[in-house]
C-alpha atoms as a PDB file:
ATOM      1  CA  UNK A   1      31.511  36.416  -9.962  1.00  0.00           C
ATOM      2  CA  UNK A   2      30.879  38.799  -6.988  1.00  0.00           C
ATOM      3  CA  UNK A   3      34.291  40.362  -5.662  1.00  0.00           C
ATOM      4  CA  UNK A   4      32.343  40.940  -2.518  1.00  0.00           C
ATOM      5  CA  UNK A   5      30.232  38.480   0.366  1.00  0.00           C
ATOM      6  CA  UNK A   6      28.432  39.525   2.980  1.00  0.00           C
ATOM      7  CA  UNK A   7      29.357  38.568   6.264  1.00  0.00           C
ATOM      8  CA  UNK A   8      26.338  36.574   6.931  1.00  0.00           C
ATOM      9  CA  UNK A   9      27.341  34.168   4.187  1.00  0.00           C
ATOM     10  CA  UNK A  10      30.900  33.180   6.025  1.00  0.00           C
ATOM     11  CA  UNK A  11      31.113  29.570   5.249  1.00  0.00           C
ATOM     12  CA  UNK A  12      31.866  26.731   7.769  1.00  0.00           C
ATOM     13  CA  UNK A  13      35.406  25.960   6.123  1.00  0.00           C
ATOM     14  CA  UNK A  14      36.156  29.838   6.337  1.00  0.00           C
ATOM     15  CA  UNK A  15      34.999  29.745  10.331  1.00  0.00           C
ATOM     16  CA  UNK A  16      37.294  26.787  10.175  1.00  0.00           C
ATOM     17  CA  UNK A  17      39.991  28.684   9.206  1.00  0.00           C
ATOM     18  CA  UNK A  18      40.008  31.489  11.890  1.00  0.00           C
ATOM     19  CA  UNK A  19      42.484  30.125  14.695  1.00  0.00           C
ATOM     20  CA  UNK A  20      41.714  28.522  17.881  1.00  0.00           C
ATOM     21  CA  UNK A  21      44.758  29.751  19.385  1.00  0.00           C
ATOM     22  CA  UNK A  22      43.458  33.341  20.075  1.00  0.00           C
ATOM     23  CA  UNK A  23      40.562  31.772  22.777  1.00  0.00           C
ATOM     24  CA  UNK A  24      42.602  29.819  24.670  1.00  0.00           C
ATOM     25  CA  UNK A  25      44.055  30.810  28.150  1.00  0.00           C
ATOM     26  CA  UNK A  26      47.646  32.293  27.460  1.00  0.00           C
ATOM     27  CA  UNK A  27      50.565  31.697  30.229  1.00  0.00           C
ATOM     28  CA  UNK A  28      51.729  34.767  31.350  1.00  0.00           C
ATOM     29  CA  UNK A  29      54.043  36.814  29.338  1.00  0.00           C
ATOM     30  CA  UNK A  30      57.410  38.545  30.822  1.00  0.00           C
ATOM     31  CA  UNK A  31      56.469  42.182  31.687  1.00  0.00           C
ATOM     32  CA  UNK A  32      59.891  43.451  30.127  1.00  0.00           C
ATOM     33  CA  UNK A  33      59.279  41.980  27.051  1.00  0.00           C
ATOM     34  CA  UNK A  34      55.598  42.763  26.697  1.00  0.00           C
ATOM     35  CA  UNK A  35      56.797  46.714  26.905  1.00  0.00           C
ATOM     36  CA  UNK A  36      59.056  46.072  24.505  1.00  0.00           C
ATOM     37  CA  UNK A  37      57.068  44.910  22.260  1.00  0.00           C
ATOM     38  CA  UNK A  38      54.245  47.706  22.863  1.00  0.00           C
ATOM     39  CA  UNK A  39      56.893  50.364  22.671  1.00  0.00           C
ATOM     40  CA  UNK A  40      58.543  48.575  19.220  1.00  0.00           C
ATOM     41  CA  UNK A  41      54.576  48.575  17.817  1.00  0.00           C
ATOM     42  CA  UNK A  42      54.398  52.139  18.308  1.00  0.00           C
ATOM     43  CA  UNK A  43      57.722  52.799  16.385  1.00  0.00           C
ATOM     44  CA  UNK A  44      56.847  50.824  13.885  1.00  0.00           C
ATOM     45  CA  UNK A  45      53.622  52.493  12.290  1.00  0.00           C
ATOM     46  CA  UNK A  46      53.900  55.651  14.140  1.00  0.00           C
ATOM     47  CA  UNK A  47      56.602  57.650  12.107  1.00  0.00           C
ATOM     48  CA  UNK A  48      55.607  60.850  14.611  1.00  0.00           C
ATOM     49  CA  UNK A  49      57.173  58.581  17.397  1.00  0.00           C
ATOM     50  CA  UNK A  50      60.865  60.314  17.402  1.00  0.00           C
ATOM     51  CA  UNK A  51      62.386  59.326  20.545  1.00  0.00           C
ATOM     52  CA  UNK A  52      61.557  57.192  24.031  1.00  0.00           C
ATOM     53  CA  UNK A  53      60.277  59.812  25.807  1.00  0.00           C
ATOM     54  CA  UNK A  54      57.627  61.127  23.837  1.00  0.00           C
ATOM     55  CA  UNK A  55      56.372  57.130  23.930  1.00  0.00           C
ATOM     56  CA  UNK A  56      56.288  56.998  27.440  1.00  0.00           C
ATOM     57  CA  UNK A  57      54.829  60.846  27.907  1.00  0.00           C
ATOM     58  CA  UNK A  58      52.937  61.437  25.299  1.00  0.00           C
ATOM     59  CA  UNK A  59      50.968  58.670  23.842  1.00  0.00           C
ATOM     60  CA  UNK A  60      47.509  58.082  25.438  1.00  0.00           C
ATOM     61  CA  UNK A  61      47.233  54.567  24.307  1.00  0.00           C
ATOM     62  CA  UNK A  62      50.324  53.264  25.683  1.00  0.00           C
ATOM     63  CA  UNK A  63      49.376  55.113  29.136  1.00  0.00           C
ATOM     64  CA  UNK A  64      46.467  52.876  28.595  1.00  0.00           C
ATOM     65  CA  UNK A  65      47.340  50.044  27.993  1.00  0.00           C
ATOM     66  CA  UNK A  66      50.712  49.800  30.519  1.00  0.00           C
ATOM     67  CA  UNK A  67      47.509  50.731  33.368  1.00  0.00           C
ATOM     68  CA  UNK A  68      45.888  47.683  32.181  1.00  0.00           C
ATOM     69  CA  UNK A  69      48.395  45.224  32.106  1.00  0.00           C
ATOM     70  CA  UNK A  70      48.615  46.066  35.924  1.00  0.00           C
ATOM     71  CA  UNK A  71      44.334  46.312  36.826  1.00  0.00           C
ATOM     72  CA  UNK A  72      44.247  43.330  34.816  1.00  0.00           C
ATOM     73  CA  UNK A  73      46.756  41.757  37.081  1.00  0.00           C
ATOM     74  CA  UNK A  74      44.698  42.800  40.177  1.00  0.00           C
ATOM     75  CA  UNK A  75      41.259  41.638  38.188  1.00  0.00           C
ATOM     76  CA  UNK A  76      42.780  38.123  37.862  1.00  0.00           C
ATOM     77  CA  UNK A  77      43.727  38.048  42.148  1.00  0.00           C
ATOM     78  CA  UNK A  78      40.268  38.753  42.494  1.00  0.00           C
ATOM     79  CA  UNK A  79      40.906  42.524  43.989  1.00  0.00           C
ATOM     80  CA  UNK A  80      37.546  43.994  44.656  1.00  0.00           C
ATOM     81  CA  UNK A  81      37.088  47.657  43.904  1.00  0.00           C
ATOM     82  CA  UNK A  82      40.620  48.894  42.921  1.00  0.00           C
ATOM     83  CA  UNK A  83      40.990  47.498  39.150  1.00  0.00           C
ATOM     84  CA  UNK A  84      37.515  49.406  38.296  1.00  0.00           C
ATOM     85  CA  UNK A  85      38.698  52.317  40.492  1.00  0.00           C
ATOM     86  CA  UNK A  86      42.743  52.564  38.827  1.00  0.00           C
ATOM     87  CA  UNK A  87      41.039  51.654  35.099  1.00  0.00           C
ATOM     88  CA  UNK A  88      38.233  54.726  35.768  1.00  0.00           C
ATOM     89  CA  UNK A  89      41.035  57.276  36.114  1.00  0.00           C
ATOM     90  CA  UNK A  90      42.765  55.880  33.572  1.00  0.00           C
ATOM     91  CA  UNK A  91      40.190  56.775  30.952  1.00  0.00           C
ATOM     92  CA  UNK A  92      39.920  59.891  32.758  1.00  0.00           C
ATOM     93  CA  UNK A  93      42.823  61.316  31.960  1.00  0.00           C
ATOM     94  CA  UNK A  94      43.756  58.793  28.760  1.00  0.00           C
ATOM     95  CA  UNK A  95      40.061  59.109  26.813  1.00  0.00           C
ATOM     96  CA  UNK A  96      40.080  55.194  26.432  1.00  0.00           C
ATOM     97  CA  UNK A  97      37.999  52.630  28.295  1.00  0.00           C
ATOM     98  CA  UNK A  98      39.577  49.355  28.824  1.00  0.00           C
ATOM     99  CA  UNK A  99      38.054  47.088  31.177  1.00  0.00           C
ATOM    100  CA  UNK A 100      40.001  45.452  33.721  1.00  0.00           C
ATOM    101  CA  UNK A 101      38.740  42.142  32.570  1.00  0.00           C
ATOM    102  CA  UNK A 102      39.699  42.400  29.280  1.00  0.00           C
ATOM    103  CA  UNK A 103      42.658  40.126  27.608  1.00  0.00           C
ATOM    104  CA  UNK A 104      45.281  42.073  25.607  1.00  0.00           C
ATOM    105  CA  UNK A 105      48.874  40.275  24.174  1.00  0.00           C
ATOM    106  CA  UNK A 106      51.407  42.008  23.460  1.00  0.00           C
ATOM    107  CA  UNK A 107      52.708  44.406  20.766  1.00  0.00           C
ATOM    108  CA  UNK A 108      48.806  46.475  20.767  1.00  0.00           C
ATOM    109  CA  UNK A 109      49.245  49.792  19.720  1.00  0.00           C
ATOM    110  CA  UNK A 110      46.260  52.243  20.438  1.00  0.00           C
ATOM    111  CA  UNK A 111      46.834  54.938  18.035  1.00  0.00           C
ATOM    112  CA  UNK A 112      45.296  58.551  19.168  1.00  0.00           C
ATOM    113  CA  UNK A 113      42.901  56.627  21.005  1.00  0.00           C
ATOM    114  CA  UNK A 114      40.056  58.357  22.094  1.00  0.00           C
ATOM    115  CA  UNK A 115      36.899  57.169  22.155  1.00  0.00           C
ATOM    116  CA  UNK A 116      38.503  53.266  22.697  1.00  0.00           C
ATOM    117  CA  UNK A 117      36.233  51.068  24.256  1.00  0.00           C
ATOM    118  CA  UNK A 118      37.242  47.340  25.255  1.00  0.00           C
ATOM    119  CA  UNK A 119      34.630  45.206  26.778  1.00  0.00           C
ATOM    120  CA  UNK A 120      34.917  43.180  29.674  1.00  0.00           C
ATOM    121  CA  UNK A 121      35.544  39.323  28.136  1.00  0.00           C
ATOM    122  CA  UNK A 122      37.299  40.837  24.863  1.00  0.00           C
ATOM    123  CA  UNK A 123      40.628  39.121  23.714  1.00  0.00           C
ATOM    124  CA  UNK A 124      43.492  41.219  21.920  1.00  0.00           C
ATOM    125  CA  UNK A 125      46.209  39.072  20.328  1.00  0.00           C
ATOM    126  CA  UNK A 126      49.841  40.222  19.745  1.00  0.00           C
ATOM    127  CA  UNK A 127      50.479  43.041  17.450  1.00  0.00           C
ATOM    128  CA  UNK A 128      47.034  44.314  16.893  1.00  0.00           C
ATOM    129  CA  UNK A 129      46.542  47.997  16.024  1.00  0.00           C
ATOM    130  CA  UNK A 130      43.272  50.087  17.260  1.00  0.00           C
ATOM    131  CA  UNK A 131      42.560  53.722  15.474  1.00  0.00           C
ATOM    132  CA  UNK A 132      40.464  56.019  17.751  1.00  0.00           C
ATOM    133  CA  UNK A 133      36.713  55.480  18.498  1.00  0.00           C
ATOM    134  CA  UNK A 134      36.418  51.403  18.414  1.00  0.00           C
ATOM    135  CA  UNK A 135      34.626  49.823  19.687  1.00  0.00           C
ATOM    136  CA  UNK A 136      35.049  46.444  20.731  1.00  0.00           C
ATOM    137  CA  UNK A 137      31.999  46.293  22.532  1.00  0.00           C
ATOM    138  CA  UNK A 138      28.493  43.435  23.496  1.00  0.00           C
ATOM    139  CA  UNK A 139      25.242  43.342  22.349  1.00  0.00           C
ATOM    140  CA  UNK A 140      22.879  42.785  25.351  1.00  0.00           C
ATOM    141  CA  UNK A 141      23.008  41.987  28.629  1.00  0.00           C
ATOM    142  CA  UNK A 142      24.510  38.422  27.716  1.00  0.00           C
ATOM    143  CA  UNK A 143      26.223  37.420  30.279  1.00  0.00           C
ATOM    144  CA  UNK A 144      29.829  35.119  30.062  1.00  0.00           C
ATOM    145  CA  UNK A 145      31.795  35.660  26.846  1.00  0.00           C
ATOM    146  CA  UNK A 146      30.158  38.393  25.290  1.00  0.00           C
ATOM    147  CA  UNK A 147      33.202  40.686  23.569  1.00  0.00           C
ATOM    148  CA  UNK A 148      34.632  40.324  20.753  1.00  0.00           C
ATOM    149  CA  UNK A 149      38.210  38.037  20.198  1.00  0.00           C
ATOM    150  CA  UNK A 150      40.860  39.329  17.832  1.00  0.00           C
ATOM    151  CA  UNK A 151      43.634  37.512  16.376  1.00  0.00           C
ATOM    152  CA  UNK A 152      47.236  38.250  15.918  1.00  0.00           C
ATOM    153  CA  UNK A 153      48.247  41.108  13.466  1.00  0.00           C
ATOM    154  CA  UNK A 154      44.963  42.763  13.165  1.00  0.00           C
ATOM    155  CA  UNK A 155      44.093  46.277  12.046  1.00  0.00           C
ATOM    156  CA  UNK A 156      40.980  48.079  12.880  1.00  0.00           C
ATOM    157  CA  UNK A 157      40.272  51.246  11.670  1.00  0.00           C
ATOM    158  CA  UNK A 158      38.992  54.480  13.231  1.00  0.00           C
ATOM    159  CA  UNK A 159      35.346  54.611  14.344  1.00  0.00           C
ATOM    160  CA  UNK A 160      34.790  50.578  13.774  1.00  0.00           C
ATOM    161  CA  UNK A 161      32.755  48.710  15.900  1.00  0.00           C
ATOM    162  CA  UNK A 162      33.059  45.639  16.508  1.00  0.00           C
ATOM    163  CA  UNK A 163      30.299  43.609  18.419  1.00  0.00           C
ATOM    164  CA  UNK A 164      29.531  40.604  20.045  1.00  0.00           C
ATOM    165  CA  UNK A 165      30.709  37.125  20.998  1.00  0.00           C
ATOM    166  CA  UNK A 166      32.278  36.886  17.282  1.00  0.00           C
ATOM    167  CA  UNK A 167      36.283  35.858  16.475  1.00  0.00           C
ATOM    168  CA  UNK A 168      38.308  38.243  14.121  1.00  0.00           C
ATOM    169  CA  UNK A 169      41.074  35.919  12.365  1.00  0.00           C
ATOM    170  CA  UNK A 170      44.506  36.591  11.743  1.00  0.00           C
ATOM    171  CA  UNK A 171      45.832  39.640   9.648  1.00  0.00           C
ATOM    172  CA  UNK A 172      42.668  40.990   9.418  1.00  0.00           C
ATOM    173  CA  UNK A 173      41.896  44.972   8.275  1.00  0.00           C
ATOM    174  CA  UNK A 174      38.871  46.344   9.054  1.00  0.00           C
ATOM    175  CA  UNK A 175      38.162  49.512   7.330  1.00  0.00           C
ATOM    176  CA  UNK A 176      37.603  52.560   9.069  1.00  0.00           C
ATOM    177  CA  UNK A 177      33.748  52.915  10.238  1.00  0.00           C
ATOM    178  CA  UNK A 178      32.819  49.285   9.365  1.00  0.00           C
ATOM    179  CA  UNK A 179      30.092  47.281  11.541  1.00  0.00           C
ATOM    180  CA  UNK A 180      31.484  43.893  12.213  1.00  0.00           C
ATOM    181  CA  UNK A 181      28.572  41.222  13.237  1.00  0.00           C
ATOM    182  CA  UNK A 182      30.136  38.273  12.318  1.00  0.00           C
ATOM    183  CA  UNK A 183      33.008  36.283  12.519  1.00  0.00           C
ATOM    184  CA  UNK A 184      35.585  36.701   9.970  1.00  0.00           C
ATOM    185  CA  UNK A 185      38.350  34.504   8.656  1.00  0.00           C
ATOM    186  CA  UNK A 186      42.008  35.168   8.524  1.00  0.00           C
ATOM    187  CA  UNK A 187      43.556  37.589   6.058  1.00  0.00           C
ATOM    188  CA  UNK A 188      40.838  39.413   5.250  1.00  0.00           C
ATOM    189  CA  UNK A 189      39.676  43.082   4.650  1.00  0.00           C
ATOM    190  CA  UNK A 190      36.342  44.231   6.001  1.00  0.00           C
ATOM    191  CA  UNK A 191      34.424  47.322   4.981  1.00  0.00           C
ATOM    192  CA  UNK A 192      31.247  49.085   4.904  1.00  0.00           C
ATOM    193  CA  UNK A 193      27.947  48.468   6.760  1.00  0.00           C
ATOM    194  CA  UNK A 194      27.148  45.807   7.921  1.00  0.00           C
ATOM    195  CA  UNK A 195      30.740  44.644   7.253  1.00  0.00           C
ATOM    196  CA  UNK A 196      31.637  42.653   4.056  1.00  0.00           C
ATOM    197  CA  UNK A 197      34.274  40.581   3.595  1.00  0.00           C
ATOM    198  CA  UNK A 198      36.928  40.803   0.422  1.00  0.00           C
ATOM    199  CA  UNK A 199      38.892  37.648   0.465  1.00  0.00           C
ATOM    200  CA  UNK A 200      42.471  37.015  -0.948  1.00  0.00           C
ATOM    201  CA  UNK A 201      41.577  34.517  -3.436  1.00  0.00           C
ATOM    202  CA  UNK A 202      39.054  36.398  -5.016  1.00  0.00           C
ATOM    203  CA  UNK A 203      40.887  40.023  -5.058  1.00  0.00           C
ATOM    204  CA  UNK A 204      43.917  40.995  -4.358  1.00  0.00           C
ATOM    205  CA  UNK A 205      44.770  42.715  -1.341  1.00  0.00           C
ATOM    206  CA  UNK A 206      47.979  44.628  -0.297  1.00  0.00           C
ATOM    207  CA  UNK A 207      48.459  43.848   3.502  1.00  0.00           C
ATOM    208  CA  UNK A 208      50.509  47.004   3.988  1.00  0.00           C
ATOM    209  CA  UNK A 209      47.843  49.121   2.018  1.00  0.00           C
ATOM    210  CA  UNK A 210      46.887  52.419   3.621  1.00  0.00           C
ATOM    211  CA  UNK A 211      42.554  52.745   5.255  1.00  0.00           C
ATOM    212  CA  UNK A 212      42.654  55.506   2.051  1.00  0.00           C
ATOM    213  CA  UNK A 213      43.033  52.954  -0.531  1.00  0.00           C
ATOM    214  CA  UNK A 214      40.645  50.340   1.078  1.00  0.00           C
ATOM    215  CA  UNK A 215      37.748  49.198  -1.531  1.00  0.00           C
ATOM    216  CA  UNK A 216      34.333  51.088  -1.308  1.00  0.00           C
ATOM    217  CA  UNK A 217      32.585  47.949  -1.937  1.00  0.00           C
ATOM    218  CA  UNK A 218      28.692  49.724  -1.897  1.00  0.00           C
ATOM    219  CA  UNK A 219      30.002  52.503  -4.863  1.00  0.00           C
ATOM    220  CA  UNK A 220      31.881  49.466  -7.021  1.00  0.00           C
ATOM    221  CA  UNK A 221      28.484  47.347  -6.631  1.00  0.00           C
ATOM    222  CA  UNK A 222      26.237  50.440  -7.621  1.00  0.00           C
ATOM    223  CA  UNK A 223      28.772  50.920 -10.557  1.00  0.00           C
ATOM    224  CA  UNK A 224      28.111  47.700 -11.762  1.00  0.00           C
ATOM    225  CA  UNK A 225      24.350  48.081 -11.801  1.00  0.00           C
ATOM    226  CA  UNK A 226      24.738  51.573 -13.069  1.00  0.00           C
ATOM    227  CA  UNK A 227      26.210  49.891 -16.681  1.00  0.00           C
ATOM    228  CA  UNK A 228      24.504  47.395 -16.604  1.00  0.00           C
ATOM    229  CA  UNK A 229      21.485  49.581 -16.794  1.00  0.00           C
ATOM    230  CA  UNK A 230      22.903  51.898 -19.462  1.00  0.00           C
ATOM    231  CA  UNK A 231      23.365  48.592 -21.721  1.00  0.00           C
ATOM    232  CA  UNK A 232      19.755  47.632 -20.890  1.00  0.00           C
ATOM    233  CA  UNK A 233      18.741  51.404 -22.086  1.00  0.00           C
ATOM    234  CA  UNK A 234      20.419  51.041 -25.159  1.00  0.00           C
ATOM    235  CA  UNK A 235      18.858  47.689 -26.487  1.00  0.00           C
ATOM    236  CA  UNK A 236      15.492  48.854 -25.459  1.00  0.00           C
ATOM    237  CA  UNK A 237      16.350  51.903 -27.824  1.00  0.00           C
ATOM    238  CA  UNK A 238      17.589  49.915 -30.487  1.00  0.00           C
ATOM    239  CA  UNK A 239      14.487  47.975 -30.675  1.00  0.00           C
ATOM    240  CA  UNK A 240      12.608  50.970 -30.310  1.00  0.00           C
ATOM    241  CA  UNK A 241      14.215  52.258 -33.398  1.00  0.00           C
ATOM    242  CA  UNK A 242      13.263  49.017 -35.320  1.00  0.00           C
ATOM    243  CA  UNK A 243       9.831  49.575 -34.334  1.00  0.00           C
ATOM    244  CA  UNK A 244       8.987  53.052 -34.440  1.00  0.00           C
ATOM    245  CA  UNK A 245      11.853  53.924 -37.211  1.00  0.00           C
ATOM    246  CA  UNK A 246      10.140  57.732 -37.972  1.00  0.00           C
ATOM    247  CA  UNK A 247      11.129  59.867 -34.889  1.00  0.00           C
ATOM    248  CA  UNK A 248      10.218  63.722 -34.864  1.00  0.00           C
ATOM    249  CA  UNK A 249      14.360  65.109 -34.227  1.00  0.00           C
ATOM    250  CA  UNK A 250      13.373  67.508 -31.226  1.00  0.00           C
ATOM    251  CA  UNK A 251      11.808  64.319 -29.209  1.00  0.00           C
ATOM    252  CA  UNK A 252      14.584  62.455 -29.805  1.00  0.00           C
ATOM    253  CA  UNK A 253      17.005  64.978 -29.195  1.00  0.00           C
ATOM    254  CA  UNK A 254      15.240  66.234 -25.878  1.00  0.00           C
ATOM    255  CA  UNK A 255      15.219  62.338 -24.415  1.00  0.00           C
ATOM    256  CA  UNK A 256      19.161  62.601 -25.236  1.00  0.00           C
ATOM    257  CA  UNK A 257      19.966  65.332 -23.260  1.00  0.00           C
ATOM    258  CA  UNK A 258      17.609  64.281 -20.237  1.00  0.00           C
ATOM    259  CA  UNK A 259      19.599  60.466 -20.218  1.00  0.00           C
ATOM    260  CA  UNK A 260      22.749  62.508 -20.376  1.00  0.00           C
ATOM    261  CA  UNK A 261      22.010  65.141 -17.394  1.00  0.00           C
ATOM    262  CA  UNK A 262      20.567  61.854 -15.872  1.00  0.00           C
ATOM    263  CA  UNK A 263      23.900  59.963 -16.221  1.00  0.00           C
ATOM    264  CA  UNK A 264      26.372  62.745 -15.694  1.00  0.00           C
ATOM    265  CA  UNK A 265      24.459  63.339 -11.980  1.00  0.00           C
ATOM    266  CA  UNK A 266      24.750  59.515 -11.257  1.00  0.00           C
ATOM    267  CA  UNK A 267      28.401  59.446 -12.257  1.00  0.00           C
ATOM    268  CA  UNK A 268      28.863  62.578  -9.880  1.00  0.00           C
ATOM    269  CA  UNK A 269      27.519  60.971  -7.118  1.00  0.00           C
ATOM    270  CA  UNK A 270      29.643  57.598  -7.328  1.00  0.00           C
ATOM    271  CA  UNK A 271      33.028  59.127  -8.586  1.00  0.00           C
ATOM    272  CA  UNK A 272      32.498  62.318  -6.324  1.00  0.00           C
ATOM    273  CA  UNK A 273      31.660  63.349  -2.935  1.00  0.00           C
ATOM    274  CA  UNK A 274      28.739  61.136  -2.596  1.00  0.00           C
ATOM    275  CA  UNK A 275      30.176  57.448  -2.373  1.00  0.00           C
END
């Protein structure tokens, strides 16, 4: 059976599966205990993080994201103007792009962050952990909910983009560079592109896994075909050699070497520096 399933074949139960909780309106959180939490985040997977200071001074993405929580506070009075004017210079001198509209919980760490772009009508649960240039971006010109919605706990690697009205489940990972179209259930990991899901009950998965280790799903698949055409090659040959049992040595000896220098330049591209 396939370790792997594209995104587009997401079943109804798995849909099912990815919580509800994440869309619905949250009451409002206690300021003091939402910066904890996004200053514990950052201590947490940021071993560079020594001391309080270089939090508060000298990490972009919780600049960015203590701005928001205040434009966003102003974007839900209905301020005109300011929230799009204070979130502007915030990407200015942060490199991120958050829009005032957007939902975040608490505990989100933006990691290096730049290049971070957060739509409009996207939702951020608690704890979730953004890599520099995602995108959690639309479409079109849809209008209403058009961003994307991610659960509690999730991980999105650097350069992902995530797009669309779609719902990320809980505990997700998505792998650094991955295109992610659909929606995708709880404890998951995504990767490649378009994005393909490897679930927990068909492979395991190490939640606290480094992006290094994640599975290169296109090179294991090509693998697979790769031996599977090198045991094809080998019957045909055997029944060749039933066949045609008088071979001249120097043909046979020349189509050896040019299957070999074939193989060896496959095996160099998949185990190498081409997948």
């Amino acid at each position: 059976m396939n370790n792997t399933q594209s995104l587009t074949k997401t079943n109804q139960k798995d849909r099912a599966s990815i919580s509800l909780d994440n869309i619905q309106p949250r009451p409002p959180a206690n300021p003091i205990e939402v910066a904890i939490a996004d200053w514990q985040i950052i201590k947490r997977h940021d071993p560079a993080a020594r001391n309080w200071l270089e939090i508060l001074f000298c990490y972009p993405g919780f600049q960015a994201i203590s701005c928001h929580r205040f434009v966003h506070w102003l974007h839900s009075l209905g301020v005109p103007f300011f929230p799009r004017f204070i979130g502007s210079l915030s990407r200015f001198f942060t490199g991120i792009d958050i829009h005032p509209g957007a939902t975040i919980g608490k505990g989100v760490f933006i990691d290096h962050g730049a290049g971070v772009v957060i739509g409009e009508t996207a939702i951020l649960g608690d704890g979730v952990v953004i890599y520099q240039g995602v995108t959690l971006g639309g479409t079109g010109k849809e209008t209403g909910k058009r961003h994307p919605t991610l659960g509690n706990n999730v991980l999105v690697g650097a350069g992902a983009k995530i797009l669309g009205n779609i719902n990320i489940g809980d505990r997700v990972r998505i792998g650094a560079g991955s295109v992610v179209l659909r929606d995708i259930p709880s404890d998951c990991t995504v990767v490649g592109i378009p994005g393909r899901v490897i679930r927990n009950g068909t492979r395991s998965i190490d939640t606290s896994q480094n992006q290094e280790n994640l599975p290169d799903v296109e090179a294991e698949v090509i693998s697979k075909l790769f031996d599977r055409i090198k045991s094809l090659e080998q019957q045909v040959q055997s029944l060749n050699a039933q066949l045609n049992p008088v071979i001249e040595g120097e043909i046979e000896t020349a189509s050896i070497q040019d299957v070999t220098e074939t193989d060896k330049a496959i095996e160099d591209f998949l185990y190498g520096a081409g997948i």
